[in-house]
PDB file of N, CA and C in Angstrom:
ATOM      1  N   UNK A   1     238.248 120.410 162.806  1.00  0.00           N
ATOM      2  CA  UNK A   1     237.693 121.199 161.710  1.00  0.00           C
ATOM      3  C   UNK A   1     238.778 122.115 161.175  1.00  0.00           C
ATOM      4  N   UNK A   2     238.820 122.557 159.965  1.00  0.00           N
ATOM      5  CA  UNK A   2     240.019 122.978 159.333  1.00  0.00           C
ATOM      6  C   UNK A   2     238.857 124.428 159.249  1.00  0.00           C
ATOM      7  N   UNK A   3     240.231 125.816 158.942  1.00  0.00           N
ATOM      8  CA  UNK A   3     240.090 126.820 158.464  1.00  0.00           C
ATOM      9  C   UNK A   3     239.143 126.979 157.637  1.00  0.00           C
ATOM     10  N   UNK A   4     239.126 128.348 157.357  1.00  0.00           N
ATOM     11  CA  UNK A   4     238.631 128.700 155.688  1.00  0.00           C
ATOM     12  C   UNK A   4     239.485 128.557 155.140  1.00  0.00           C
ATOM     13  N   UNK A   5     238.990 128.493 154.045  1.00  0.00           N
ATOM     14  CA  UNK A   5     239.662 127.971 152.242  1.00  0.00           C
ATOM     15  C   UNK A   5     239.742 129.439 151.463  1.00  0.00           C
ATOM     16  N   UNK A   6     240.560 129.581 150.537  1.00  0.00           N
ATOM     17  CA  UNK A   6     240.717 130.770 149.400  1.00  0.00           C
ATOM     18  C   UNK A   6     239.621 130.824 149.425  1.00  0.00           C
ATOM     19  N   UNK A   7     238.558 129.972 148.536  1.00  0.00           N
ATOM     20  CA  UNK A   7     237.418 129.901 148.574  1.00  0.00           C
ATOM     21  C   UNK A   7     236.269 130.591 149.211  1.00  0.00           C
ATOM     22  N   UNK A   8     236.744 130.124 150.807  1.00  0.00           N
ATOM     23  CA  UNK A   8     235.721 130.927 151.744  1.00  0.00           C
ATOM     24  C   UNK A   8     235.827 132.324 151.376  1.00  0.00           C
ATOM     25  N   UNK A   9     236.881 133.195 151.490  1.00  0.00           N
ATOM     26  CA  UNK A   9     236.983 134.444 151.790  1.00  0.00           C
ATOM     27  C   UNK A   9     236.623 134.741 150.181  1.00  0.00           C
ATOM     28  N   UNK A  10     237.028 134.310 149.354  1.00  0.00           N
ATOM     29  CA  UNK A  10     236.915 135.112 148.018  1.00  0.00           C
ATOM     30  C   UNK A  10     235.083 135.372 148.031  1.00  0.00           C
ATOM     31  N   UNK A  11     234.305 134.507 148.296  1.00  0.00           N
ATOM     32  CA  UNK A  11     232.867 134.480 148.254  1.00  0.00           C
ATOM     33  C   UNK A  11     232.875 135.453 149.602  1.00  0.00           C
ATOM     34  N   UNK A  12     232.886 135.827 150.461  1.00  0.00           N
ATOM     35  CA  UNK A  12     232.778 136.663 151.599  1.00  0.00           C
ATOM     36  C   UNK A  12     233.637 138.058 151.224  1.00  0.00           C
ATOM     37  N   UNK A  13     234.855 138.239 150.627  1.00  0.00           N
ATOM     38  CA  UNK A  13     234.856 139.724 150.332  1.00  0.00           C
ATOM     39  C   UNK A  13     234.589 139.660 149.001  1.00  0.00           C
ATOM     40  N   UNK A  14     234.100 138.700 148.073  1.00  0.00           N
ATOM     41  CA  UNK A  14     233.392 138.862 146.989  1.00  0.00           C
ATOM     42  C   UNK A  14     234.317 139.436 145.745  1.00  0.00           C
ATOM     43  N   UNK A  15     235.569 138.463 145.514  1.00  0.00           N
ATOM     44  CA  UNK A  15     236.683 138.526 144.819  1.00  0.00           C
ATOM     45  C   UNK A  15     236.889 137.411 144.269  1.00  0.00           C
ATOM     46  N   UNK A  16     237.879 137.082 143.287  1.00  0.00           N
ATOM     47  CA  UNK A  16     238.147 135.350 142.636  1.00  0.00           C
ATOM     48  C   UNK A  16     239.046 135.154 143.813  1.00  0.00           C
ATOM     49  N   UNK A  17     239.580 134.119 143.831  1.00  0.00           N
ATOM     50  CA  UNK A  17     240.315 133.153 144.795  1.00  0.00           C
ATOM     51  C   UNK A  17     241.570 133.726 143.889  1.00  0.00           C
ATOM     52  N   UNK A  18     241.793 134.074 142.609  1.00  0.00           N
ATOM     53  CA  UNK A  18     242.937 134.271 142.715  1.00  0.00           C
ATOM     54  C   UNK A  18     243.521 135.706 142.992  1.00  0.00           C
ATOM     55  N   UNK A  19     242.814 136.498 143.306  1.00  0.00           N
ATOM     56  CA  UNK A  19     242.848 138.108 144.207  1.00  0.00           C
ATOM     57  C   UNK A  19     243.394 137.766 145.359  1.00  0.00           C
ATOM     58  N   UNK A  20     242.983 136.564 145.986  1.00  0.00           N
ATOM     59  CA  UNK A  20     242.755 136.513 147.176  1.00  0.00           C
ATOM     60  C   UNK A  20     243.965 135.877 147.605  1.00  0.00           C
ATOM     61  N   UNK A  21     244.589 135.390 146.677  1.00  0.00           N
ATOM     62  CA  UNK A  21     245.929 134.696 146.693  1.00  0.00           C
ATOM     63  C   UNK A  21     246.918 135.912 146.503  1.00  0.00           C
ATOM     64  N   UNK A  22     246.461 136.822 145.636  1.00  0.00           N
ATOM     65  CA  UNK A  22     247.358 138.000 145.188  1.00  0.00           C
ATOM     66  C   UNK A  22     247.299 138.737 146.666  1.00  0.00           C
ATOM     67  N   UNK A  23     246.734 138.911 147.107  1.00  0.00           N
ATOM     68  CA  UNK A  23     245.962 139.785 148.294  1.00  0.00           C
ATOM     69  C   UNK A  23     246.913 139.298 149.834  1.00  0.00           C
ATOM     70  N   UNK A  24     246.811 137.690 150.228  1.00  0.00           N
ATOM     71  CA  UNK A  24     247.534 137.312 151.361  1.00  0.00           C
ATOM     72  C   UNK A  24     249.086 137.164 151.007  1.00  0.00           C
ATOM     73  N   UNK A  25     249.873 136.600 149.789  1.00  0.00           N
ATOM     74  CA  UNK A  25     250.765 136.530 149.160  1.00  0.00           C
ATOM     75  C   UNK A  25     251.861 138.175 148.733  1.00  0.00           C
ATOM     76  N   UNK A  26     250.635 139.258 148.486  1.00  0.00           N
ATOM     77  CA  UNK A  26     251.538 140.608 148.567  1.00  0.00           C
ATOM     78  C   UNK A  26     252.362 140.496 147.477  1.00  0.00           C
ATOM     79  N   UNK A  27     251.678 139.819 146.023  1.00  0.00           N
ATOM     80  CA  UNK A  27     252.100 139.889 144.819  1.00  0.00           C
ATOM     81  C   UNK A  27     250.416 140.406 143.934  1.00  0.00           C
ATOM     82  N   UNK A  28     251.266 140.628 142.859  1.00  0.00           N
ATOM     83  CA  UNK A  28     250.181 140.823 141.705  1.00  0.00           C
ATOM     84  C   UNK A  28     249.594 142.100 142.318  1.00  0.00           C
ATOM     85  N   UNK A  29     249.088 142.610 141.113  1.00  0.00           N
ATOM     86  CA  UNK A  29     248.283 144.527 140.782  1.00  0.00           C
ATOM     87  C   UNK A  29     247.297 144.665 141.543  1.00  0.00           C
ATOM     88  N   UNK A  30     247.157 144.733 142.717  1.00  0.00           N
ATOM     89  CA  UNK A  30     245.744 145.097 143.334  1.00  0.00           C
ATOM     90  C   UNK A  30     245.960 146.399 143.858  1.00  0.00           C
ATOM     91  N   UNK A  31     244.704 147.089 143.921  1.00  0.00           N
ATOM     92  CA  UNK A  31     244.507 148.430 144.685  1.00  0.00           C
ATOM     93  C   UNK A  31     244.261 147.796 146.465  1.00  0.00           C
ATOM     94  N   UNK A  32     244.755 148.732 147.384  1.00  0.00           N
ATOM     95  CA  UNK A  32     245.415 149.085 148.412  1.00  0.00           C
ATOM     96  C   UNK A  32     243.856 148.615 149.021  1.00  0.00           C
ATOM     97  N   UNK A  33     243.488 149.061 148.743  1.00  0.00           N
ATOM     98  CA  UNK A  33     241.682 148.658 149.162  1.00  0.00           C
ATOM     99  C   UNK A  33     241.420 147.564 149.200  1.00  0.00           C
ATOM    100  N   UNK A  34     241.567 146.933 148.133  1.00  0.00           N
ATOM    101  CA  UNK A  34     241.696 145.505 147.730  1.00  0.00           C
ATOM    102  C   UNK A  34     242.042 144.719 148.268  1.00  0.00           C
ATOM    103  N   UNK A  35     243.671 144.953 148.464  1.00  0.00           N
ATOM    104  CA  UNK A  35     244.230 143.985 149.806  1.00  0.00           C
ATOM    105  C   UNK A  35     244.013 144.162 150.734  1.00  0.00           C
ATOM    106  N   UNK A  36     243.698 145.582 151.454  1.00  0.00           N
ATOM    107  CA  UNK A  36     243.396 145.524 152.983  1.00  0.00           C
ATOM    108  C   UNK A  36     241.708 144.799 153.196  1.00  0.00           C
ATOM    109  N   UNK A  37     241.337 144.693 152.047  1.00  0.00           N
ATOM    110  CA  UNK A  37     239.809 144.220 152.416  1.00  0.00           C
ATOM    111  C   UNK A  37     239.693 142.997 152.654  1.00  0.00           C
ATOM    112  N   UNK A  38     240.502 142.558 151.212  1.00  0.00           N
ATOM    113  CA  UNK A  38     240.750 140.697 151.319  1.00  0.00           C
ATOM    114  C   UNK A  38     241.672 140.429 152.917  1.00  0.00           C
ATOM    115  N   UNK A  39     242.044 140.738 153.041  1.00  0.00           N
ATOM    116  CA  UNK A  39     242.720 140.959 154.771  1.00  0.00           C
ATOM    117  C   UNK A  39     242.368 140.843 156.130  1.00  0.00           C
ATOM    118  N   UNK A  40     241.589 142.099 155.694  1.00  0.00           N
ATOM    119  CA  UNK A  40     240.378 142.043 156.909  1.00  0.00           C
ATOM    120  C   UNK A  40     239.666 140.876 156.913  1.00  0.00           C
ATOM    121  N   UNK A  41     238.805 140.367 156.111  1.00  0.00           N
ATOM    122  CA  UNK A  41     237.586 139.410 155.627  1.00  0.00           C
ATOM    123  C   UNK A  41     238.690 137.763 155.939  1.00  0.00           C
ATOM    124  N   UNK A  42     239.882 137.820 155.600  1.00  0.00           N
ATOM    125  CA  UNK A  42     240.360 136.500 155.904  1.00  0.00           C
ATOM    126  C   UNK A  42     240.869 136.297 157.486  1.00  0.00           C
ATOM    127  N   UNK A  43     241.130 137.545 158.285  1.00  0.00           N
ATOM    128  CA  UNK A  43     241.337 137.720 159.670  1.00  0.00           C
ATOM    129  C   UNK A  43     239.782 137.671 160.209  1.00  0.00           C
ATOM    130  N   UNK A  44     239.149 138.028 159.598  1.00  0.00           N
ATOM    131  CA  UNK A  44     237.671 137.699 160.378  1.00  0.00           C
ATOM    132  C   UNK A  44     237.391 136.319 160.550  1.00  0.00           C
ATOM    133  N   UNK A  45     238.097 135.928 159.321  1.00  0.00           N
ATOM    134  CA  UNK A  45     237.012 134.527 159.307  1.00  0.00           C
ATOM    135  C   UNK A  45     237.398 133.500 159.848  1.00  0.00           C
ATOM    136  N   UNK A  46     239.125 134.304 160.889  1.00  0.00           N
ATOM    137  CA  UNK A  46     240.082 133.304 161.163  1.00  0.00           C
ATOM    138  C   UNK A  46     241.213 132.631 160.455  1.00  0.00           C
ATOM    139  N   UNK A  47     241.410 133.173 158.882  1.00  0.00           N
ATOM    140  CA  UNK A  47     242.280 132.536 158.392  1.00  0.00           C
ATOM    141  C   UNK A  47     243.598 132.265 158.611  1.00  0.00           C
ATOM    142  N   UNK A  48     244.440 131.836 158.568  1.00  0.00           N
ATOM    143  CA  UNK A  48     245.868 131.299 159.395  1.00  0.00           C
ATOM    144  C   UNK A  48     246.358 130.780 158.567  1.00  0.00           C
ATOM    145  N   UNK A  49     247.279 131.527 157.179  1.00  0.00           N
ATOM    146  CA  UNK A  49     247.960 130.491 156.371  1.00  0.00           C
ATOM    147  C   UNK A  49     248.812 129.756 156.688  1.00  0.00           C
ATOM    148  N   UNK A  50     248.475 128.302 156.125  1.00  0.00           N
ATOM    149  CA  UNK A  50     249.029 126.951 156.840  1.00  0.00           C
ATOM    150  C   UNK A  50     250.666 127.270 156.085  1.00  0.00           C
ATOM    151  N   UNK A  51     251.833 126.361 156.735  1.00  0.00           N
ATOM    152  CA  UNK A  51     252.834 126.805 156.410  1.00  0.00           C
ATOM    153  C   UNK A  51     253.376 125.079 156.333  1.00  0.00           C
ATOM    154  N   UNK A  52     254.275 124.909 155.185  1.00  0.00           N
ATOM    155  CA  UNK A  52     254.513 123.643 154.503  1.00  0.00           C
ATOM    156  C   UNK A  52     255.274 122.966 155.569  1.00  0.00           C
ATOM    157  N   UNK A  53     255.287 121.799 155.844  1.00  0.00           N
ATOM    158  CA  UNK A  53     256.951 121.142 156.675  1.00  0.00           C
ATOM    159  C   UNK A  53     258.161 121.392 156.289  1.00  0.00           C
ATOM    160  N   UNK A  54     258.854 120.990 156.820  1.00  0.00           N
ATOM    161  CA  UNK A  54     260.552 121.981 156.551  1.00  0.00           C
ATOM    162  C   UNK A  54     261.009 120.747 155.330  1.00  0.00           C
ATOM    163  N   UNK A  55     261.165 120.589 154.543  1.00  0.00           N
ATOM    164  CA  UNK A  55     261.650 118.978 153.764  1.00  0.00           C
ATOM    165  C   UNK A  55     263.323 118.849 154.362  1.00  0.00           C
ATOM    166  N   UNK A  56     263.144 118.059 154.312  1.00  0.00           N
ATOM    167  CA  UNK A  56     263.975 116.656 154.923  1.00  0.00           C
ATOM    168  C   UNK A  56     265.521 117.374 153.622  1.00  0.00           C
ATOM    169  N   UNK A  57     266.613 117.141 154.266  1.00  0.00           N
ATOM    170  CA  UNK A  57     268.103 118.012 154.151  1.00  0.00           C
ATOM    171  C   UNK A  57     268.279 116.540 153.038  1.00  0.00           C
ATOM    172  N   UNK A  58     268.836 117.374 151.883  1.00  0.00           N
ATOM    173  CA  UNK A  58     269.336 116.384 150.936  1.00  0.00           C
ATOM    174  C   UNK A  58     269.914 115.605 151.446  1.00  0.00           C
ATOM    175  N   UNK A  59     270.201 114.118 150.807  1.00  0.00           N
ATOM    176  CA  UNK A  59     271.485 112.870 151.514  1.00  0.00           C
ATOM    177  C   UNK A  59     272.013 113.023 150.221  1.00  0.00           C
ATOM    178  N   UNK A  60     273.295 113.335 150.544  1.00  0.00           N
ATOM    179  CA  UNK A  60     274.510 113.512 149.430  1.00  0.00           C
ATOM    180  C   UNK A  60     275.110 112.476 149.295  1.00  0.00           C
ATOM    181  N   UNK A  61     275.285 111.988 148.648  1.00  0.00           N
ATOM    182  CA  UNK A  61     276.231 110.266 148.561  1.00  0.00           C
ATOM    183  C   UNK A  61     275.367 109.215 148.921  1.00  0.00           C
ATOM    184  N   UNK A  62     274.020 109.358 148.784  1.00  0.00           N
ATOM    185  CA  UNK A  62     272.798 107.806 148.647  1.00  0.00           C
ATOM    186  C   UNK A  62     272.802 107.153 147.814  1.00  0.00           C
ATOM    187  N   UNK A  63     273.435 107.155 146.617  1.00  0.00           N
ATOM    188  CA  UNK A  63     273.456 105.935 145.700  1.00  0.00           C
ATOM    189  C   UNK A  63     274.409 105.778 145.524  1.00  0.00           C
ATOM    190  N   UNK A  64     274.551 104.273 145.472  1.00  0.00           N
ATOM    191  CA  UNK A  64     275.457 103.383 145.662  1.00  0.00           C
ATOM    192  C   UNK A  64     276.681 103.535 144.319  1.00  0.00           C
ATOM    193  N   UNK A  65     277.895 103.696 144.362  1.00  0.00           N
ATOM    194  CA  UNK A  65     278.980 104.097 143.186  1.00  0.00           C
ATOM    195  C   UNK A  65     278.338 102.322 142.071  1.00  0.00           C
ATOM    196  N   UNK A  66     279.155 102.587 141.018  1.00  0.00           N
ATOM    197  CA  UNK A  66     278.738 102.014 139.434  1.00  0.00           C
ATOM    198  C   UNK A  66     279.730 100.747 140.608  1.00  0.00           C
ATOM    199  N   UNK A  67     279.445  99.393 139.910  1.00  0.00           N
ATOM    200  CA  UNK A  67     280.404  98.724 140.227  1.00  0.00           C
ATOM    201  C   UNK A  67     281.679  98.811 139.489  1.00  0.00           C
ATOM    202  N   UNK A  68     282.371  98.051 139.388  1.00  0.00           N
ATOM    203  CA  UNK A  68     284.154  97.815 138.843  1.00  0.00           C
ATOM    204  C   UNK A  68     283.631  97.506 137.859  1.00  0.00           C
ATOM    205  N   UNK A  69     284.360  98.603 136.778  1.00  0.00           N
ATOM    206  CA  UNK A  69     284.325  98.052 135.018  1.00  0.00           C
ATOM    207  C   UNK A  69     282.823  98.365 134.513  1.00  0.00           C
ATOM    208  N   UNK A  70     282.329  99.352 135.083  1.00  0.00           N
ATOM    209  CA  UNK A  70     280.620  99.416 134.363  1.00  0.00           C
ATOM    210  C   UNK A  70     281.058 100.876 133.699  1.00  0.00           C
ATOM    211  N   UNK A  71     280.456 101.218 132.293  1.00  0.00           N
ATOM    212  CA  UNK A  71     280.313 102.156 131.966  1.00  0.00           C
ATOM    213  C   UNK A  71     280.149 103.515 131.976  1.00  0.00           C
ATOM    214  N   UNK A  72     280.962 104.392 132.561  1.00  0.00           N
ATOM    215  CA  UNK A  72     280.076 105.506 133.467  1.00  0.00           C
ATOM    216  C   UNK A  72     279.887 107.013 132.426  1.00  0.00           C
ATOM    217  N   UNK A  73     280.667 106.514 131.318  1.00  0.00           N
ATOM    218  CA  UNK A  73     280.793 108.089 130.146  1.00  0.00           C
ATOM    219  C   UNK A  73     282.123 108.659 130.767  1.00  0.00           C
ATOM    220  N   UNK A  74     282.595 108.339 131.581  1.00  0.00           N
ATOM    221  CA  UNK A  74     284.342 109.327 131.905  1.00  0.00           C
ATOM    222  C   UNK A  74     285.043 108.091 131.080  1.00  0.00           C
ATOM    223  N   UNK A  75     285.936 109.658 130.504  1.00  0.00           N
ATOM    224  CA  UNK A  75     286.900 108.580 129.045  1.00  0.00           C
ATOM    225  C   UNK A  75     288.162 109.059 129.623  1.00  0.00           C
ATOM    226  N   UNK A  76     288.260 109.093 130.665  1.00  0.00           N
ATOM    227  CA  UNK A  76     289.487 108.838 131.433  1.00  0.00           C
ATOM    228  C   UNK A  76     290.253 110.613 130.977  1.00  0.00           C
ATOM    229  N   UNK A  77     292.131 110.378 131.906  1.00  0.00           N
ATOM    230  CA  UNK A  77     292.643 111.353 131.446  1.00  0.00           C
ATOM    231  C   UNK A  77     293.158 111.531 129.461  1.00  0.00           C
ATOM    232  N   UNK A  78     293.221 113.091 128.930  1.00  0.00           N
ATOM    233  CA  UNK A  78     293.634 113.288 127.829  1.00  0.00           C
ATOM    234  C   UNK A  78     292.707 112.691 127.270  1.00  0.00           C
TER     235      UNK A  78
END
């Protein structure tokens, strides 16, 4: 079974979901009240913001060079 959702808590401290994003995130104009409430109400309910996978380290040099004599736009030296 998964967490609560923005969702849950916004209907439980009785805010939009996007307060509630402003609220765990520690962006956007809210009063001090505001966030500690949306706070409280998402620690009650258990919330645990999920945190993304690490993405995978660029591969630098994966495609294969132009073959011999193909067009590439370099007009050489001068």
């Amino acid at each position: 079974m998964s967490g609560p959702t923005l969702t849950d808590i916004a209907r439980a401290a009785e805010v939009s979901t996007a307060t509630v994003s402003h609220a765990l995130n520690g962006t956007g104009r809210l009063g001090e009240s505001t966030r500690r409430r949306v706070r409280e109400v998402a620690a009650a309910l258990g919330y645990g913001a999920r945190r993304a996978p690490p993405r995978p380290a660029a591969r630098r040099g994966a495609r294969a060079p132009p073959p011999p004599g193909a067009v590439t736009g370099w007009r050489g030296p001068g």
